[in-house]
PDB file of N, CA and C in Angstrom:
ATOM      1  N   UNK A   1     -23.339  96.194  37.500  1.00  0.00           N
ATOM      2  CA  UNK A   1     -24.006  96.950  38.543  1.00  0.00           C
ATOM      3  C   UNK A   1     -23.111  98.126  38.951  1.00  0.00           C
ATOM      4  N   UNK A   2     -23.515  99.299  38.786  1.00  0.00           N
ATOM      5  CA  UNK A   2     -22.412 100.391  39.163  1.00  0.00           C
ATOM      6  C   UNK A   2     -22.304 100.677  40.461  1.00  0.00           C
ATOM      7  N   UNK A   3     -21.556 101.562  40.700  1.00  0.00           N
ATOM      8  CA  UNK A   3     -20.975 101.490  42.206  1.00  0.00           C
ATOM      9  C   UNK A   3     -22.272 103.226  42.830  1.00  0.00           C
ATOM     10  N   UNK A   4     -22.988 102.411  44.223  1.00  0.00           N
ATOM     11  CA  UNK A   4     -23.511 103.646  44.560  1.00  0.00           C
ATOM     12  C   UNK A   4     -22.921 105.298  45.186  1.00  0.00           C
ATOM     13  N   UNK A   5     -22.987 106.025  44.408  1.00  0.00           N
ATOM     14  CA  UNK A   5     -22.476 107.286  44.569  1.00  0.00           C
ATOM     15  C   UNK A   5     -22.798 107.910  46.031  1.00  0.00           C
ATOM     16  N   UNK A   6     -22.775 107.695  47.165  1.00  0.00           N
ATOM     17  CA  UNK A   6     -22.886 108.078  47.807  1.00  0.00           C
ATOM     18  C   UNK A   6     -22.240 109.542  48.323  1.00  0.00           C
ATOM     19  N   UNK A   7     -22.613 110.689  49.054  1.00  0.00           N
ATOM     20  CA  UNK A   7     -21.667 111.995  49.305  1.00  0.00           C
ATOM     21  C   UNK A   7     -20.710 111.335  50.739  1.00  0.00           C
ATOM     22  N   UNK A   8     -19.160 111.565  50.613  1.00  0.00           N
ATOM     23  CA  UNK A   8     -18.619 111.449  51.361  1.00  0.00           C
ATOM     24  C   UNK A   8     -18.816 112.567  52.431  1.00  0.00           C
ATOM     25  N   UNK A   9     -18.426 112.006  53.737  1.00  0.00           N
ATOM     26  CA  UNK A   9     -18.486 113.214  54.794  1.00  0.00           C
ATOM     27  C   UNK A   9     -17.260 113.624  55.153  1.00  0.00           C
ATOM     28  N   UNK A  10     -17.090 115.168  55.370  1.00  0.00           N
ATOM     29  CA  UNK A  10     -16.086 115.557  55.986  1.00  0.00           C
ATOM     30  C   UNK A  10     -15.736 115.095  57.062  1.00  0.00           C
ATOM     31  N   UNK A  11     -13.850 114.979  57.114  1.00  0.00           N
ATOM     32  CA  UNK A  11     -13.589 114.295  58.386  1.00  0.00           C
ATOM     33  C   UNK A  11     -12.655 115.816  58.916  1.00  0.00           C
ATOM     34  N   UNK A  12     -12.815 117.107  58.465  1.00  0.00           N
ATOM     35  CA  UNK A  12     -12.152 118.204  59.472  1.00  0.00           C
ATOM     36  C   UNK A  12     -11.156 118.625  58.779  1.00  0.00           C
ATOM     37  N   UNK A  13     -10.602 117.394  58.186  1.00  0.00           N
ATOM     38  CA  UNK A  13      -9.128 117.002  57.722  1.00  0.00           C
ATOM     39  C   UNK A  13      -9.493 117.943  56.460  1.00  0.00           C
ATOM     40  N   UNK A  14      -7.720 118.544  55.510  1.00  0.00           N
ATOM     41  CA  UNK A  14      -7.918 119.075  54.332  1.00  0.00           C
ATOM     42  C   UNK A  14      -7.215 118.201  53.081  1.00  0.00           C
ATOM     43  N   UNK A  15      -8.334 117.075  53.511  1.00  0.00           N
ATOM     44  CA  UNK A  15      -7.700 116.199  52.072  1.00  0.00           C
ATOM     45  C   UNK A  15      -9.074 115.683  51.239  1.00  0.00           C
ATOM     46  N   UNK A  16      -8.452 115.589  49.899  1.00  0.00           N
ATOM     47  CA  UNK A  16      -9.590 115.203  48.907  1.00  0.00           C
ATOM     48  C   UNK A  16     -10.470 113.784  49.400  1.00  0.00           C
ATOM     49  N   UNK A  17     -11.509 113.772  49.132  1.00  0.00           N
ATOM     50  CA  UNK A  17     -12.342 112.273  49.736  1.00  0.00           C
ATOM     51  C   UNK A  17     -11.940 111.634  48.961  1.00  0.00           C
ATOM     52  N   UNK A  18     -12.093 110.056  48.854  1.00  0.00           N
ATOM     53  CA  UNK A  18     -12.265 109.592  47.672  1.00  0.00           C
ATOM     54  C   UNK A  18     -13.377 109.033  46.298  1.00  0.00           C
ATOM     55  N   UNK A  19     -13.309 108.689  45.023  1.00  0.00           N
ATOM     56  CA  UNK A  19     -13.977 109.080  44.250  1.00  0.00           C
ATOM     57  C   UNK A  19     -14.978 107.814  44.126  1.00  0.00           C
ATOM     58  N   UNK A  20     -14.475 106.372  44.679  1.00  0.00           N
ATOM     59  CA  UNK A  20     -14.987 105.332  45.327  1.00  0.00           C
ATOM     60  C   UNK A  20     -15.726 105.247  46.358  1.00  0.00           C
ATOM     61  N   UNK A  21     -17.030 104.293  46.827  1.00  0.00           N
ATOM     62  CA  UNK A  21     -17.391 104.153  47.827  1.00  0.00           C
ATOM     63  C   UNK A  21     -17.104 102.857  48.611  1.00  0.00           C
ATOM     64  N   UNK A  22     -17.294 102.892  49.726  1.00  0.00           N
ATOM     65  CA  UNK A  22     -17.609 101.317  49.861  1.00  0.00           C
ATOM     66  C   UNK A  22     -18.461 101.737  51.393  1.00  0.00           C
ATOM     67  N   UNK A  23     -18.394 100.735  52.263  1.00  0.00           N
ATOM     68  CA  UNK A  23     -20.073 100.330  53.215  1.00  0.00           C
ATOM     69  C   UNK A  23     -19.024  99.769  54.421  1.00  0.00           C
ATOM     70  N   UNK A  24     -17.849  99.990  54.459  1.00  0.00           N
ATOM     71  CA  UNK A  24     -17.239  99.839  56.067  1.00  0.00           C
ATOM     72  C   UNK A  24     -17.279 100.849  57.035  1.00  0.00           C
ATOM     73  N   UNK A  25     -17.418 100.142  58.115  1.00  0.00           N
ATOM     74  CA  UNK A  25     -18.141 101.099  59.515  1.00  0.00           C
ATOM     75  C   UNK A  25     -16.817 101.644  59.738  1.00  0.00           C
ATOM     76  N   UNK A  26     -15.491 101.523  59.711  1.00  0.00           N
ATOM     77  CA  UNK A  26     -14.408 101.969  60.115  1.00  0.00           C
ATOM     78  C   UNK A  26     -13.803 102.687  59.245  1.00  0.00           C
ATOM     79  N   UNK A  27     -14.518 102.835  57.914  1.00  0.00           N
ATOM     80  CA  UNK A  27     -14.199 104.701  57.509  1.00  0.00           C
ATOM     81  C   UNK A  27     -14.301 105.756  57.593  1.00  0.00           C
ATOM     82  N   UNK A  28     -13.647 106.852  57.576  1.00  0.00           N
ATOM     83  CA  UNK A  28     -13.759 107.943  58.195  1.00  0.00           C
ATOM     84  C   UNK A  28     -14.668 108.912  56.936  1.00  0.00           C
ATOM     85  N   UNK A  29     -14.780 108.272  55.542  1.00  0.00           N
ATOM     86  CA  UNK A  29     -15.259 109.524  55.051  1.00  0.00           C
ATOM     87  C   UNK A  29     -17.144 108.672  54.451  1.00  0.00           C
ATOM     88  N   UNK A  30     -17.276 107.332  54.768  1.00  0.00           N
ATOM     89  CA  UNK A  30     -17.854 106.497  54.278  1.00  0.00           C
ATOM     90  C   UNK A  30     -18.802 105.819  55.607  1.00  0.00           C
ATOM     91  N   UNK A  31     -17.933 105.531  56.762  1.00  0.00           N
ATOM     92  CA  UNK A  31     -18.620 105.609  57.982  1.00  0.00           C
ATOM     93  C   UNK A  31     -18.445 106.113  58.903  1.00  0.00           C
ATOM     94  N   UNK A  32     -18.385 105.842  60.248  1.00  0.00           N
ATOM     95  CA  UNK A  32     -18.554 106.343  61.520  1.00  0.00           C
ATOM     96  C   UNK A  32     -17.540 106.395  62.513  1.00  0.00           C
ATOM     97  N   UNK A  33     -16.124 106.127  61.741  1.00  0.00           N
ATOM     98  CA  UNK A  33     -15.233 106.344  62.436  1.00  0.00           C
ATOM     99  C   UNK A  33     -14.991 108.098  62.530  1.00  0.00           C
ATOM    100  N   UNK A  34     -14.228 108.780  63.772  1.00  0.00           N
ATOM    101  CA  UNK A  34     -13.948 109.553  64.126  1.00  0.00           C
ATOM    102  C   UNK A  34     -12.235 109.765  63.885  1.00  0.00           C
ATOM    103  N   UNK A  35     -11.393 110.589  63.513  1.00  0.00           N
ATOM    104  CA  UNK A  35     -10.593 111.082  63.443  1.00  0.00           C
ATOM    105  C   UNK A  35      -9.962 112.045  64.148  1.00  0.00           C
ATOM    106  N   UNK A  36      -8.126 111.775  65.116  1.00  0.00           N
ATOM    107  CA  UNK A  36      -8.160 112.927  65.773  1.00  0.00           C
ATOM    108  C   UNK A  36      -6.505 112.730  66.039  1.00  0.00           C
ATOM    109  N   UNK A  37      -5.777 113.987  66.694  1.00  0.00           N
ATOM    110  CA  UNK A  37      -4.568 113.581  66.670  1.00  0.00           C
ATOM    111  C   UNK A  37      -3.913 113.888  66.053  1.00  0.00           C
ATOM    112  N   UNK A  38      -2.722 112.665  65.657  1.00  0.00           N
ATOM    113  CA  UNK A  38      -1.513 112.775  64.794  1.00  0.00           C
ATOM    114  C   UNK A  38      -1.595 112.792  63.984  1.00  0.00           C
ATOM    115  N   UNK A  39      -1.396 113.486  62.751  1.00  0.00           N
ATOM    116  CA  UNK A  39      -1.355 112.751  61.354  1.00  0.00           C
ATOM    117  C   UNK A  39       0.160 112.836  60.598  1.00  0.00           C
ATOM    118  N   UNK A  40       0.437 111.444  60.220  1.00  0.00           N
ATOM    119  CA  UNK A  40       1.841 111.231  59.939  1.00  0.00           C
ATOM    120  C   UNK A  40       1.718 110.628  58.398  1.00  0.00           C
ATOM    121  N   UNK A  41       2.985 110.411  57.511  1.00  0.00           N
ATOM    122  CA  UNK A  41       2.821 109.477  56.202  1.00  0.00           C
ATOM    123  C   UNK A  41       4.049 108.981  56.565  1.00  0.00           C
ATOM    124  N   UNK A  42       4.074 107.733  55.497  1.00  0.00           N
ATOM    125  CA  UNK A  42       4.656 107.043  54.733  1.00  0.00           C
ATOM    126  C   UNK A  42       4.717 106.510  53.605  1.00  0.00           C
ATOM    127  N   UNK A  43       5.062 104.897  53.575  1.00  0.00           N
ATOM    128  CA  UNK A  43       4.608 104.184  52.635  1.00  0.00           C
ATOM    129  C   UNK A  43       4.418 103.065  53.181  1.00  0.00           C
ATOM    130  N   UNK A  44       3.274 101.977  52.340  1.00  0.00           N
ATOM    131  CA  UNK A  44       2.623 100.765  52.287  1.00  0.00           C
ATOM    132  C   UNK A  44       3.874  99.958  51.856  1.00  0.00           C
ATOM    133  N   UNK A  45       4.086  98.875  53.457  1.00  0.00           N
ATOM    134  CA  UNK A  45       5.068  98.064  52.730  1.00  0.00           C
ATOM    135  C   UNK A  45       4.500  96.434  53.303  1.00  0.00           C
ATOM    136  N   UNK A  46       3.231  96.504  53.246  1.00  0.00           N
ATOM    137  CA  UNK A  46       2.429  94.928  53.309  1.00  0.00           C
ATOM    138  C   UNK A  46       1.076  95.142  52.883  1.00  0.00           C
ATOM    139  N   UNK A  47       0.195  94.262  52.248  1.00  0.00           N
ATOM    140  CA  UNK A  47      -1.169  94.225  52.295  1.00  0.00           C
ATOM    141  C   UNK A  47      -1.619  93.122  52.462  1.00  0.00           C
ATOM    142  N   UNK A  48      -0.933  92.337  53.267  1.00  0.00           N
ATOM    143  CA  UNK A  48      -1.357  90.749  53.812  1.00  0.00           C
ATOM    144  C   UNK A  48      -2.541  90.807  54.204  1.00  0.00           C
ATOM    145  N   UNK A  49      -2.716  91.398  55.249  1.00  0.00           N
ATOM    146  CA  UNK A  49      -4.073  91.525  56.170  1.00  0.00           C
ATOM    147  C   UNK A  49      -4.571  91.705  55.791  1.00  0.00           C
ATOM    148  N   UNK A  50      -6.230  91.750  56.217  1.00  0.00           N
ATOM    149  CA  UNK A  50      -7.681  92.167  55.523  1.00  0.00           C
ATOM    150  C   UNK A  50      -8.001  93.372  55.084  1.00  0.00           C
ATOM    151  N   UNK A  51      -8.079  94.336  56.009  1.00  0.00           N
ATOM    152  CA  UNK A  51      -8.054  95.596  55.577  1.00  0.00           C
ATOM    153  C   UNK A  51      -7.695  96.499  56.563  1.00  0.00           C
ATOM    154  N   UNK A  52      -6.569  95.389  56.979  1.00  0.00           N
ATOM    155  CA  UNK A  52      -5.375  96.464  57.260  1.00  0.00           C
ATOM    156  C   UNK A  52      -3.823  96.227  56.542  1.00  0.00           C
ATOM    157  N   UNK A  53      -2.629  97.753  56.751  1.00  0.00           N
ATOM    158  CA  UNK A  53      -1.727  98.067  55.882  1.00  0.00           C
ATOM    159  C   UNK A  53      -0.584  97.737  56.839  1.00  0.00           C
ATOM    160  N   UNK A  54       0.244  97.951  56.691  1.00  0.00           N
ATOM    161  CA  UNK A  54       1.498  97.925  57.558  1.00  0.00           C
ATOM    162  C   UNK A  54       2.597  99.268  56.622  1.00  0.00           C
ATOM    163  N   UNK A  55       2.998 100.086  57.488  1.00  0.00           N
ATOM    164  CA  UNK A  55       3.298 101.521  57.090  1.00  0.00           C
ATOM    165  C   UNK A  55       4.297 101.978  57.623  1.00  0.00           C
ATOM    166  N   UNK A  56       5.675 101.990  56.882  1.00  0.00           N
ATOM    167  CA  UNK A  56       6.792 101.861  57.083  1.00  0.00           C
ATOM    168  C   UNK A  56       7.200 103.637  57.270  1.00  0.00           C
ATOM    169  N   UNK A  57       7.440 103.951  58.421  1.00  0.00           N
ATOM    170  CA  UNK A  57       7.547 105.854  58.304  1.00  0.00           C
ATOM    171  C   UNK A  57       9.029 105.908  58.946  1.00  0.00           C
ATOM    172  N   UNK A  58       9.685 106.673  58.015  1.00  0.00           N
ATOM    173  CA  UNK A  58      10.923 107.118  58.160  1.00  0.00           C
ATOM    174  C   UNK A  58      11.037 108.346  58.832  1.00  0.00           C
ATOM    175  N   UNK A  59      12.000 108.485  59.725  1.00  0.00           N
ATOM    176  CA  UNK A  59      11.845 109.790  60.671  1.00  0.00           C
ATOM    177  C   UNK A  59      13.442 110.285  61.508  1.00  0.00           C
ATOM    178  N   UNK A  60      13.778 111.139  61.189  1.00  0.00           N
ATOM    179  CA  UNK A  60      15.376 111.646  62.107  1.00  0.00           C
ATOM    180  C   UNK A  60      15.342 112.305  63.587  1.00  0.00           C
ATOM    181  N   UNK A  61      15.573 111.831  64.320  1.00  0.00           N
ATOM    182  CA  UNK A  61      16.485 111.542  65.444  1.00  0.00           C
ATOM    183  C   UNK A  61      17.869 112.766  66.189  1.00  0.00           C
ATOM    184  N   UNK A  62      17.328 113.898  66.501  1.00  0.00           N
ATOM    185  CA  UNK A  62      18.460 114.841  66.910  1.00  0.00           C
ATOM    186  C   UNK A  62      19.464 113.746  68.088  1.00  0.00           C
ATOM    187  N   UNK A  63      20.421 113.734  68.049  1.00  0.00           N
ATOM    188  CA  UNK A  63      21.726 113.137  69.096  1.00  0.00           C
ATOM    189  C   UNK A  63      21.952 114.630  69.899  1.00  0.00           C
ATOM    190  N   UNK A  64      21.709 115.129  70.570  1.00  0.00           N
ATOM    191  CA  UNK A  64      22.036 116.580  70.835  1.00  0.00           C
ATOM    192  C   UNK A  64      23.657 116.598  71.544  1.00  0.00           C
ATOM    193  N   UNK A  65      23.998 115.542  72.032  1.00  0.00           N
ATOM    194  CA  UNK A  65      25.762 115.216  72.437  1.00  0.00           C
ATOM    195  C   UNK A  65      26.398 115.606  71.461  1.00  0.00           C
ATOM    196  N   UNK A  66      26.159 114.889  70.263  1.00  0.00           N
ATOM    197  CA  UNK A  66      27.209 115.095  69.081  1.00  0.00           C
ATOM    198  C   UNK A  66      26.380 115.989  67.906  1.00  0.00           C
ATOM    199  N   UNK A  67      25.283 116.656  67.951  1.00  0.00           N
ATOM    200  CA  UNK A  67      25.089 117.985  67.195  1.00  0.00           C
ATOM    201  C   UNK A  67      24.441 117.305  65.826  1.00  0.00           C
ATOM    202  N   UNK A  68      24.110 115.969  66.103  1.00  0.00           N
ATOM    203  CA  UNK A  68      24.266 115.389  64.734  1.00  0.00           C
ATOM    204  C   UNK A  68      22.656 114.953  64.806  1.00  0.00           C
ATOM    205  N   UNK A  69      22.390 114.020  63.192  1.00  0.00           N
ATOM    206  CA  UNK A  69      21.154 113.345  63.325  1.00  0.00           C
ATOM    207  C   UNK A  69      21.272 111.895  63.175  1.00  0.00           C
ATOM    208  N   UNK A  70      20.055 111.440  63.127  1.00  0.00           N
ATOM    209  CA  UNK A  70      20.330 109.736  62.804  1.00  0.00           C
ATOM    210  C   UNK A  70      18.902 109.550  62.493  1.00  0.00           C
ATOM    211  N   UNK A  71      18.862 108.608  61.310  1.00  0.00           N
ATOM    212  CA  UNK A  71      17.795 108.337  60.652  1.00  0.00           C
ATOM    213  C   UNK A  71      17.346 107.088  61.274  1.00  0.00           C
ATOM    214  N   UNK A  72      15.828 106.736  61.712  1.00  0.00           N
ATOM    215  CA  UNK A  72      15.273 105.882  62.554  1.00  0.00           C
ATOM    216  C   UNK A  72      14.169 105.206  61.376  1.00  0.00           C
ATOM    217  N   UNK A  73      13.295 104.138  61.731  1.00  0.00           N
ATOM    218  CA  UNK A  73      12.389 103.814  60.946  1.00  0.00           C
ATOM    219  C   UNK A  73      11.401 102.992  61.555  1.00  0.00           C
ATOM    220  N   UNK A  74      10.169 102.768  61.446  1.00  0.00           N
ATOM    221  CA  UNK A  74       8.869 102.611  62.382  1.00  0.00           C
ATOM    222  C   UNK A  74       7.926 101.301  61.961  1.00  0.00           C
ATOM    223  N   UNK A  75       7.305 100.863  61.806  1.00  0.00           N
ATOM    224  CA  UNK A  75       6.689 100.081  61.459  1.00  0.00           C
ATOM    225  C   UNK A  75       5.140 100.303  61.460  1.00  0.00           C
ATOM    226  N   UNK A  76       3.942 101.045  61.372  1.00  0.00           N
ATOM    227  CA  UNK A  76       2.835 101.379  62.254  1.00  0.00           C
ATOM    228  C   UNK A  76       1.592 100.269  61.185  1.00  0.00           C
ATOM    229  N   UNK A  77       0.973  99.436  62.151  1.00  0.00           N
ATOM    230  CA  UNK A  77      -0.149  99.240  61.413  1.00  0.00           C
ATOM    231  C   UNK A  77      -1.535 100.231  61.497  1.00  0.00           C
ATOM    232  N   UNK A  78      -2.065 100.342  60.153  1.00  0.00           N
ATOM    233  CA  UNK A  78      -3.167 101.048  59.813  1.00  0.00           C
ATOM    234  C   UNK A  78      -4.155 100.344  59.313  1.00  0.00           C
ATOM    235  N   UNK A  79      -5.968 100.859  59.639  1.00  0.00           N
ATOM    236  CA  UNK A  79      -6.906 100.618  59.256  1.00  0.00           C
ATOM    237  C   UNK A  79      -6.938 101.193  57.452  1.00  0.00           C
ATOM    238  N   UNK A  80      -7.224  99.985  56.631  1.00  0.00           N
ATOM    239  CA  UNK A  80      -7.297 100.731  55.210  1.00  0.00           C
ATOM    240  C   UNK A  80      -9.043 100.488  54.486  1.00  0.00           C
ATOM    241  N   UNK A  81      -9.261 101.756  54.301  1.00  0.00           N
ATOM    242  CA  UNK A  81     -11.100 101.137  53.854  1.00  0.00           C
ATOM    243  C   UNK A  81     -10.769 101.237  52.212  1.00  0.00           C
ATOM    244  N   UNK A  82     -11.825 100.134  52.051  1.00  0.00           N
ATOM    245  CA  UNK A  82     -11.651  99.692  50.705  1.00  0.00           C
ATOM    246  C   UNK A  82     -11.725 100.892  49.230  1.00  0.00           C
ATOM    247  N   UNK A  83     -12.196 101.402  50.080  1.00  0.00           N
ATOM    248  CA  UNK A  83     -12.518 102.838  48.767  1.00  0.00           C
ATOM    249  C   UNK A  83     -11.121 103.450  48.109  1.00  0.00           C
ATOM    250  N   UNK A  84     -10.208 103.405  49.041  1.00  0.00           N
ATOM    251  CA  UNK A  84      -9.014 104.081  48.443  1.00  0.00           C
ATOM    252  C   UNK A  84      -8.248 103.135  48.235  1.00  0.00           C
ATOM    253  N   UNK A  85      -8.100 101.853  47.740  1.00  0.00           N
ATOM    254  CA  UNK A  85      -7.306 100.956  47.222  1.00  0.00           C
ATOM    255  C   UNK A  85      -6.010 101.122  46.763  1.00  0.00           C
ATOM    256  N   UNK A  86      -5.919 100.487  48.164  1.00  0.00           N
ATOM    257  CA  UNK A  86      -4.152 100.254  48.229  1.00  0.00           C
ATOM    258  C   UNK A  86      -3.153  99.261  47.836  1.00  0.00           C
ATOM    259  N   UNK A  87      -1.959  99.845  47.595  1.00  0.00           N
ATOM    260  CA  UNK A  87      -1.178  98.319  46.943  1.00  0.00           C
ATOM    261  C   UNK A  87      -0.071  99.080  47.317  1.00  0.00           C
ATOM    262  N   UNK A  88       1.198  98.205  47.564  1.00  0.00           N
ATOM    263  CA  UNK A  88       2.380  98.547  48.358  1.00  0.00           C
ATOM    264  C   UNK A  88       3.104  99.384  47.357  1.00  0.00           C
ATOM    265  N   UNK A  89       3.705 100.079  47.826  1.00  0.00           N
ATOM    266  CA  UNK A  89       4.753 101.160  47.417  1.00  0.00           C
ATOM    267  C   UNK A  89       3.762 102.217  47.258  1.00  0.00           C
ATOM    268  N   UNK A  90       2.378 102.706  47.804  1.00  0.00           N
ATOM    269  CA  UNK A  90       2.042 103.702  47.835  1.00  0.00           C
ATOM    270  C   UNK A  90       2.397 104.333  48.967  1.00  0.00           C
ATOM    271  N   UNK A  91       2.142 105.967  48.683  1.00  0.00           N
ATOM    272  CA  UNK A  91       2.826 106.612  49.690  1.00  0.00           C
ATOM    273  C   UNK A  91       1.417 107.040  50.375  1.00  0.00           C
ATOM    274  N   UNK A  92       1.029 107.070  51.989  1.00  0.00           N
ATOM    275  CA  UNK A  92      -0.366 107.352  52.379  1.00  0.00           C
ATOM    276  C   UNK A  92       0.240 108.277  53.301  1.00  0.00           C
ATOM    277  N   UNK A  93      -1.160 109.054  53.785  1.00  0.00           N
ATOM    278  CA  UNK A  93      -1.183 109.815  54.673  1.00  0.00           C
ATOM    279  C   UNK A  93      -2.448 108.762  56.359  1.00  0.00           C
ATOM    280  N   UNK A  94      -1.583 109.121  57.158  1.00  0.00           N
ATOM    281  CA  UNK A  94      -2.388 108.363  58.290  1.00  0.00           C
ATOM    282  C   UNK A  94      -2.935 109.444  59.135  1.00  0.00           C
ATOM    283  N   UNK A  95      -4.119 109.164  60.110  1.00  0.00           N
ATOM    284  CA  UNK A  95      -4.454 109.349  61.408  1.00  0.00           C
ATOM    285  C   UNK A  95      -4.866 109.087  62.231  1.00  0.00           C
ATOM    286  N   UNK A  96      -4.598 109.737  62.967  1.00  0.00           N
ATOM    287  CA  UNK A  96      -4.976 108.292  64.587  1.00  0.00           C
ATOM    288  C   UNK A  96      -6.294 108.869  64.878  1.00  0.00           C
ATOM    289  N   UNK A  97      -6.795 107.335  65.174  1.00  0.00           N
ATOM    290  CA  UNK A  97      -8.206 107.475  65.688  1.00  0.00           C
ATOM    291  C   UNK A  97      -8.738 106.032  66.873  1.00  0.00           C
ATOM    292  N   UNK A  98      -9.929 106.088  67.290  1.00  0.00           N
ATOM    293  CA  UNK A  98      -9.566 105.280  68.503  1.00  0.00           C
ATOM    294  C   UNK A  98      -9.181 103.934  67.987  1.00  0.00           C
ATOM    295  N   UNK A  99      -8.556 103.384  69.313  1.00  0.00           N
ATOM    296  CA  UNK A  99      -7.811 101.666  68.886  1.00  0.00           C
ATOM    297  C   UNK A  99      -9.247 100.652  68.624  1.00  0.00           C
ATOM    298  N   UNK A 100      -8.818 100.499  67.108  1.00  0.00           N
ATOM    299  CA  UNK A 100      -9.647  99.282  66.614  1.00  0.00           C
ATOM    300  C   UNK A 100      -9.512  97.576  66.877  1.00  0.00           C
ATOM    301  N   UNK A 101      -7.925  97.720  67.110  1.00  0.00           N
ATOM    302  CA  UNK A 101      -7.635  96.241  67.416  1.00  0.00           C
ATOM    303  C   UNK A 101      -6.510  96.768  68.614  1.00  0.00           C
ATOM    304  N   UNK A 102      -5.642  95.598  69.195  1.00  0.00           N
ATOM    305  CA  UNK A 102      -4.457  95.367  70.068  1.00  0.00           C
ATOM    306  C   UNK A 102      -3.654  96.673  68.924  1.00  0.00           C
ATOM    307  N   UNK A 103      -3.325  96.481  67.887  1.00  0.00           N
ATOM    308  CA  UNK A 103      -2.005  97.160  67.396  1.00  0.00           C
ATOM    309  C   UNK A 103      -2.306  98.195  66.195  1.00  0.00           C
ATOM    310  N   UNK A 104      -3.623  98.284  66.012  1.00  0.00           N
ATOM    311  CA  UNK A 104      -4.455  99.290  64.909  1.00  0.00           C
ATOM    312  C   UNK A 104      -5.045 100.533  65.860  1.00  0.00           C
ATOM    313  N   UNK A 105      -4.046 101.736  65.754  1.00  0.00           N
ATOM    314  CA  UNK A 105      -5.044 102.791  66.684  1.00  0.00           C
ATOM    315  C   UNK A 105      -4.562 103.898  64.984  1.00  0.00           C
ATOM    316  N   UNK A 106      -4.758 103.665  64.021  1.00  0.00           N
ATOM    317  CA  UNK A 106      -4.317 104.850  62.911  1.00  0.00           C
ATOM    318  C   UNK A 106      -5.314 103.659  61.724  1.00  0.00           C
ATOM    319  N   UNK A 107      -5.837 104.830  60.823  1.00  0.00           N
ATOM    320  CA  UNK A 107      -5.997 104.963  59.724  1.00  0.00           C
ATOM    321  C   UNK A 107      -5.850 105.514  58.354  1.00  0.00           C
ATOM    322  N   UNK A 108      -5.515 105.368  57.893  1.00  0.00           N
ATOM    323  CA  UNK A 108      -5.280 105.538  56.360  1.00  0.00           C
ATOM    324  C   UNK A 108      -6.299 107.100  55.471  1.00  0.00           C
ATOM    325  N   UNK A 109      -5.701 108.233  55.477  1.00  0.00           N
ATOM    326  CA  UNK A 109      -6.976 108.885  55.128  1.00  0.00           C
ATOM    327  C   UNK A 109      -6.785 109.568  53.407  1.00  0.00           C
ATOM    328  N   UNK A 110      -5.832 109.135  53.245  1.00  0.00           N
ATOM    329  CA  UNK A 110      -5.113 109.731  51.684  1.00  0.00           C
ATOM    330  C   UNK A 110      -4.270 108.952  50.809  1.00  0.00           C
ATOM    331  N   UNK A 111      -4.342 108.761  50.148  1.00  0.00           N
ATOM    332  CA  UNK A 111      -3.451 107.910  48.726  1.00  0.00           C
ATOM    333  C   UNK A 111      -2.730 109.424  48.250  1.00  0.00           C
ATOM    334  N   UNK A 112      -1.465 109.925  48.260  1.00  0.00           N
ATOM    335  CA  UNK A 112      -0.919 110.438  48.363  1.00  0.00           C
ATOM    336  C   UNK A 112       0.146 110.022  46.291  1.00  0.00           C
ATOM    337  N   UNK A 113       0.224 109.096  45.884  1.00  0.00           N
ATOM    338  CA  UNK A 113       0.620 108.696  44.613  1.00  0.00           C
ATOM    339  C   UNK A 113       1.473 106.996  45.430  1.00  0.00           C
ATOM    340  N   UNK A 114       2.808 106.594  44.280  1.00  0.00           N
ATOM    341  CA  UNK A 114       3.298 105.466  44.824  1.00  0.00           C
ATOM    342  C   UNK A 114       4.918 106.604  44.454  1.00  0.00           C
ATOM    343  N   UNK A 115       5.737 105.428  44.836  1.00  0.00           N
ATOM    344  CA  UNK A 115       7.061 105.529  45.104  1.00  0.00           C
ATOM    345  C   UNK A 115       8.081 105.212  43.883  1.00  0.00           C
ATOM    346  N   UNK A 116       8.736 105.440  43.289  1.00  0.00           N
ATOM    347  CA  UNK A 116       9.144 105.377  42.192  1.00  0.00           C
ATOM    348  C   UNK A 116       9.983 103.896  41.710  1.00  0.00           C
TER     349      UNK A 116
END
């Protein structure tokens, strides 16, 4: 049974849709989620959960006392819709959109490649 081709919708954003569909209400290019905000990357460093990611973002830290930097690191969980199929060590692009759960206020809007 092939997969229905549906036209993805623009989410504003300037990234490619994807070439997959799927039928979840909490996609941004597939359903009715809204997109707005931050948009940050990383990489996928869990896919325990259902269809959500856990997204490890590395980020530096000015010390402005000592002129220096310091490298920090984050943890953020994200909404992932099935269309862009994820598996850890990919590198994604996120954005925040309203809070879906207690600790899910970001989604997943780009497969960006994996990590070497």
């Amino acid at each position: 049974m092939p997969k229905k081709t549906s036209k993805a919708r623009d989410i504003g954003i300037d990234v490619a849709p994807p070439k997959a569909t799927c039928d979840d209400k909490h996609c941004p290019f597939h359903g009715n989620l809204s997109v707005r905000g931050q948009i940050l990357s990383g990489v996928v460093v869990s896919t325990k959960m259902g269809k959500t990611v856990v997204v490890k973002r590395e980020y530096m830290k000015t010390i402005t006392k000592y002129e220096r930097f310091e490298k920090r690191t984050r943890r953020l969980r994200a909404h992932s819709p099935p269309c862009l199929g994820l598996a850890e060590g990919d590198k994604v692009t996120l954005m925040e959109c309203r809070p879906l759960s207690k600790t899910v206020s970001f989604v997943v809007i780009e497969k960006r490649g994996t990590t070497a």
